[in-house]
Protein backbone atom coordinates (compact mmCIF):
# COMPACT_ATOMS: atom_id res chain seq x y z
CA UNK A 1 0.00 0.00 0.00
CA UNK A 2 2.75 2.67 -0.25
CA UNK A 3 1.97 5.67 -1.95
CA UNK A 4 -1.32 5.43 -0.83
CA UNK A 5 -3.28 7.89 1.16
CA UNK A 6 -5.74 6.49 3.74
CA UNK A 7 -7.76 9.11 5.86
CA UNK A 8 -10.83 7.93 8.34
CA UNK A 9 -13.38 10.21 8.73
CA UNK A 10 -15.95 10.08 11.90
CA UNK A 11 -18.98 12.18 12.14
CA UNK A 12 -22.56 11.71 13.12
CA UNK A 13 -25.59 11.49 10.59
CA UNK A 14 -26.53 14.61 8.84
CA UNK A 15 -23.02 16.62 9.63
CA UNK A 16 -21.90 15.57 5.81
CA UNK A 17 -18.98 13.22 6.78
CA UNK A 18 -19.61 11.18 3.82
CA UNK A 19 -20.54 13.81 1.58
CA UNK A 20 -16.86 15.18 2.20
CA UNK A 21 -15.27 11.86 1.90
CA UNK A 22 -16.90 11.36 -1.22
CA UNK A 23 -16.13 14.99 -2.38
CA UNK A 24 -12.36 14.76 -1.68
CA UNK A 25 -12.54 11.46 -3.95
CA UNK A 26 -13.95 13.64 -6.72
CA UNK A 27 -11.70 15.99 -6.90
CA UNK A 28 -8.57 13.40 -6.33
CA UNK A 29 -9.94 11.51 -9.11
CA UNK A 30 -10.67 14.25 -11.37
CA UNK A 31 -6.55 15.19 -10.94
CA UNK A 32 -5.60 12.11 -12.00
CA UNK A 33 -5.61 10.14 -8.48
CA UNK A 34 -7.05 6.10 -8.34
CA UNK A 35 -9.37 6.73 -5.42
CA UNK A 36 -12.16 5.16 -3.24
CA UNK A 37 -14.62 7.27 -0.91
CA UNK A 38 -17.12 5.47 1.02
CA UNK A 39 -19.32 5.00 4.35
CA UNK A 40 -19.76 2.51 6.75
CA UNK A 41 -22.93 2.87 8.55
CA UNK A 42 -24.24 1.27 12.12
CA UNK A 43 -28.07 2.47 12.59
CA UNK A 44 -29.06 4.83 10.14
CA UNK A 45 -30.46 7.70 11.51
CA UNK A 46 -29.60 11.40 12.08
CA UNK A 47 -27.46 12.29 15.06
CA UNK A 48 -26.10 8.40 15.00
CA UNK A 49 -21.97 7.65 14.56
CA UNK A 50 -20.87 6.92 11.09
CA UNK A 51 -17.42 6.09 9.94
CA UNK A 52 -16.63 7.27 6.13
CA UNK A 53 -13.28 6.47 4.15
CA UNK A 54 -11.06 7.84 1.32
CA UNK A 55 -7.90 5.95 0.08
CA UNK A 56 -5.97 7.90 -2.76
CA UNK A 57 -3.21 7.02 -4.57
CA UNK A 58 -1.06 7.33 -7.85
CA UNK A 59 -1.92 3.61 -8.47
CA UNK A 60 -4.18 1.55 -9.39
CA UNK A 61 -6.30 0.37 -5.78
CA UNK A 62 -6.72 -3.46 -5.62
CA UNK A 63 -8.05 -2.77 -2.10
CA UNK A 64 -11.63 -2.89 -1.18
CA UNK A 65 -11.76 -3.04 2.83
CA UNK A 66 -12.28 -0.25 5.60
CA UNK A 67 -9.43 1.76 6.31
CA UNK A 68 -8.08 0.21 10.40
CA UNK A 69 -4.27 1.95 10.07
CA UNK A 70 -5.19 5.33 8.56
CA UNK A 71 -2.63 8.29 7.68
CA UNK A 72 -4.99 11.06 8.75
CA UNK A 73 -8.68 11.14 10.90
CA UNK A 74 -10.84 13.71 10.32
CA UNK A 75 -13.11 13.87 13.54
CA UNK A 76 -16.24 16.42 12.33
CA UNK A 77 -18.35 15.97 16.11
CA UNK A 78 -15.69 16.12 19.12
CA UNK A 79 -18.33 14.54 20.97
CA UNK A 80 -17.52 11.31 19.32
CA UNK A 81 -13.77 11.38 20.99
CA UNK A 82 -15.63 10.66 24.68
CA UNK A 83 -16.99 7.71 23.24
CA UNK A 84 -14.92 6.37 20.02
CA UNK A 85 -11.21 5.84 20.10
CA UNK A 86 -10.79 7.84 17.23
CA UNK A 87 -7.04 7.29 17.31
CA UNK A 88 -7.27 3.58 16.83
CA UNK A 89 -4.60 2.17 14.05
CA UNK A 90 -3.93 6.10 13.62
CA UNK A 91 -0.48 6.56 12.19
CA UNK A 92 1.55 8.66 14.38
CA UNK A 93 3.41 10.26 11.49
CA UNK A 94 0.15 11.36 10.08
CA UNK A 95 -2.19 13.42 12.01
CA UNK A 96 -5.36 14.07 13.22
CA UNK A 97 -7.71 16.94 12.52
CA UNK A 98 -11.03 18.00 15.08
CA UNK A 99 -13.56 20.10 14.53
CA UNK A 100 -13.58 22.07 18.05
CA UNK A 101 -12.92 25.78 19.42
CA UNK A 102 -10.65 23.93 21.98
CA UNK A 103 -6.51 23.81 21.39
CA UNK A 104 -4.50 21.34 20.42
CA UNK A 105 -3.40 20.43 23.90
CA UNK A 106 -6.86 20.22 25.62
CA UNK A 107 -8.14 17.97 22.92
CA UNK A 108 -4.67 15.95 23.05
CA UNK A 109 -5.64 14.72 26.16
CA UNK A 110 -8.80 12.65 24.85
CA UNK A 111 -6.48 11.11 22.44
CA UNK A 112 -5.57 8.32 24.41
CA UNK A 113 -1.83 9.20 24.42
CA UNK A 114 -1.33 9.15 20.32
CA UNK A 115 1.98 11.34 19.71
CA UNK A 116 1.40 12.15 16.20
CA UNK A 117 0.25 16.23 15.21
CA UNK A 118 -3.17 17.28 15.78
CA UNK A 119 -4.58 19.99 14.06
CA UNK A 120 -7.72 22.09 15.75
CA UNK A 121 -10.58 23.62 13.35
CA UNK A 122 -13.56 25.35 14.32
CA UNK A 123 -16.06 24.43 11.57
CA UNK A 124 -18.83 25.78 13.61
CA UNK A 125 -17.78 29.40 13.12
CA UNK A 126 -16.50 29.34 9.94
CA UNK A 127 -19.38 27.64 8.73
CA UNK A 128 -22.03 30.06 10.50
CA UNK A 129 -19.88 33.20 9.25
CA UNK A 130 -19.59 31.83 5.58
CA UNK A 131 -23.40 30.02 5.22
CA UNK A 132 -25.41 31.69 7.92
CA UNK A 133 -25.98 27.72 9.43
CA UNK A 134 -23.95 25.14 10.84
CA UNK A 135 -22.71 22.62 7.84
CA UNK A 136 -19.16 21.45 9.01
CA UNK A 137 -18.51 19.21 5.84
CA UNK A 138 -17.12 21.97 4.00
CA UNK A 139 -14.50 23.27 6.67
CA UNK A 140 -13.47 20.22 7.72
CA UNK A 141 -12.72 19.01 3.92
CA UNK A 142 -10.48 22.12 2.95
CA UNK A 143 -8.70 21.05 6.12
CA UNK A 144 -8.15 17.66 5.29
CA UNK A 145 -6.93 19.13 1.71
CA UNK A 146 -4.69 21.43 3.90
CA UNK A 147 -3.04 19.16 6.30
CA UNK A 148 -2.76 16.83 3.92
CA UNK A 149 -1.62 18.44 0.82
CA UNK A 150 -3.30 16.04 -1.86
CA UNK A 151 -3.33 19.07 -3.75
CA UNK A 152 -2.59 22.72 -4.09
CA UNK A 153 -4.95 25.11 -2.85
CA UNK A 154 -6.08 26.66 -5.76
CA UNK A 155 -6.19 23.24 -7.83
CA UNK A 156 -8.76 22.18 -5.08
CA UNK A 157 -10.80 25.21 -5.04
CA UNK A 158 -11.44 25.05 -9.06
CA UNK A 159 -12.20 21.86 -8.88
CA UNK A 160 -14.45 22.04 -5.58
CA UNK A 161 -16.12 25.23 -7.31
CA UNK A 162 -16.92 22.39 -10.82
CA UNK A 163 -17.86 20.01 -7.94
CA UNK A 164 -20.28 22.48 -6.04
CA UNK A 165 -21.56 23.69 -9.40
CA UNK A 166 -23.17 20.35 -10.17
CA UNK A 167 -23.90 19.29 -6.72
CA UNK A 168 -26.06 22.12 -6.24
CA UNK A 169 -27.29 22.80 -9.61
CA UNK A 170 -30.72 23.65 -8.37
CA UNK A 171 -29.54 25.67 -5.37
CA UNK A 172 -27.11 28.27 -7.00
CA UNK A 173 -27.28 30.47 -3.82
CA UNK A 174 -25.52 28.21 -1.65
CA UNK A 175 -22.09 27.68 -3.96
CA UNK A 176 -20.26 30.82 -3.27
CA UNK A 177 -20.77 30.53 0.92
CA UNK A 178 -19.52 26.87 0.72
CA UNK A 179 -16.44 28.04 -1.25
CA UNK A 180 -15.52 30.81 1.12
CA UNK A 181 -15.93 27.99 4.21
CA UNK A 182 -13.66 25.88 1.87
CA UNK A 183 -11.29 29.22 2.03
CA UNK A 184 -11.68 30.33 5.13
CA UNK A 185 -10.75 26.87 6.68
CA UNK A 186 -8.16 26.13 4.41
CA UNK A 187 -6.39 28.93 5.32
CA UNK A 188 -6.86 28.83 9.00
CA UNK A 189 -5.07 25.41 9.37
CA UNK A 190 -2.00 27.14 6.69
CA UNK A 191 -2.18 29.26 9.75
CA UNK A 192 -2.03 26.58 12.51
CA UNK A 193 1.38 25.64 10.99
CA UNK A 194 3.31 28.59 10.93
């Protein structure tokens, strides 16, 4: 599996994990990237955990399992780290990103001890200042795209826009807020770095 990117994403019905997972597959695959983007569900029903994947890679995938040692975990409810080890097969050279207006170093301590960088976001605010309501799939993806760095910034936010454009072909109104939360996020976690 080398050259192969593996992220694990945990959110809770109707906060647009898997839309995101399966978004970031889009545009990997539309530059050129094999990729796979897909949910596991328990009960299906709002508000309930789900687990959504995305592998990535410059070669062909002969794969086709969940993700258990992933590079990166996107974690899109912090409310899921009291009661998931979200950290579980994480690789500590990757890194883990949570939605959450706490710091790095109070939301270390839920980690269970995992070394590896972790990377705060908070998709609430961004998404409330950007869309006037409270979508975190959007923030949380141009983070992944950020910490990451599956692609450039500006390669991802064409191809998001093409992505957006036919996602919400009967909704025009919404595209330009969801690209300034993809923005807005992106560039908060460039920030986080320096």
């Amino acid at each position: 599996m080398k050259n192969t990117l593996e992220i694990r994403w945990h959110g809770r019905g109707g906060q647009g994990a898997k839309t995101a997972a399966l978004l970031l597959a889009d545009v990997c695959f539309k530059n050129g990237k094999h990729v796979q983007g897909f949910p596991e569900y328990g009960p299906e029903r709002m508000g309930a955990p789900i687990t959504a994947y995305d592998r990535i890679s410059d070669h062909e995938l002969r794969v086709h399992s969940n993700i258990y040692d992933p590079d990166f975990v996107v974690v899109v409810d912090e409310t899921l780290l009291e009661s998931i080890d979200v950290t579980a097969g994480l690789n500590p050279k990757g890194a883990i990103i949570v939605n959450t207006t706490r710091s790095k170093d109070e939301v270390a301590k839920e980690l269970k001890g995992y070394s590896g960088k972790i990377y705060t976001l908070d998709a609430r605010k961004i998404s409330e200042e950007a869309l006037g309501k409270y979508f975190p799939n959007s923030p949380m993806l141009a983070a992944v795209v950020a910490v990451t760095k599956v692609m450039d910034r500006e390669t991802f936010l064409v191809q998001m826009r093409d992505s957006y454009k036919a996602k919400f072909a009967k909704k025009p109104e919404v595209i330009d807020g969801n690209m300034k939360a993809l923005e807005m996020a992106y560039d908060a976690i460039m920030a986080h770095e320096m």
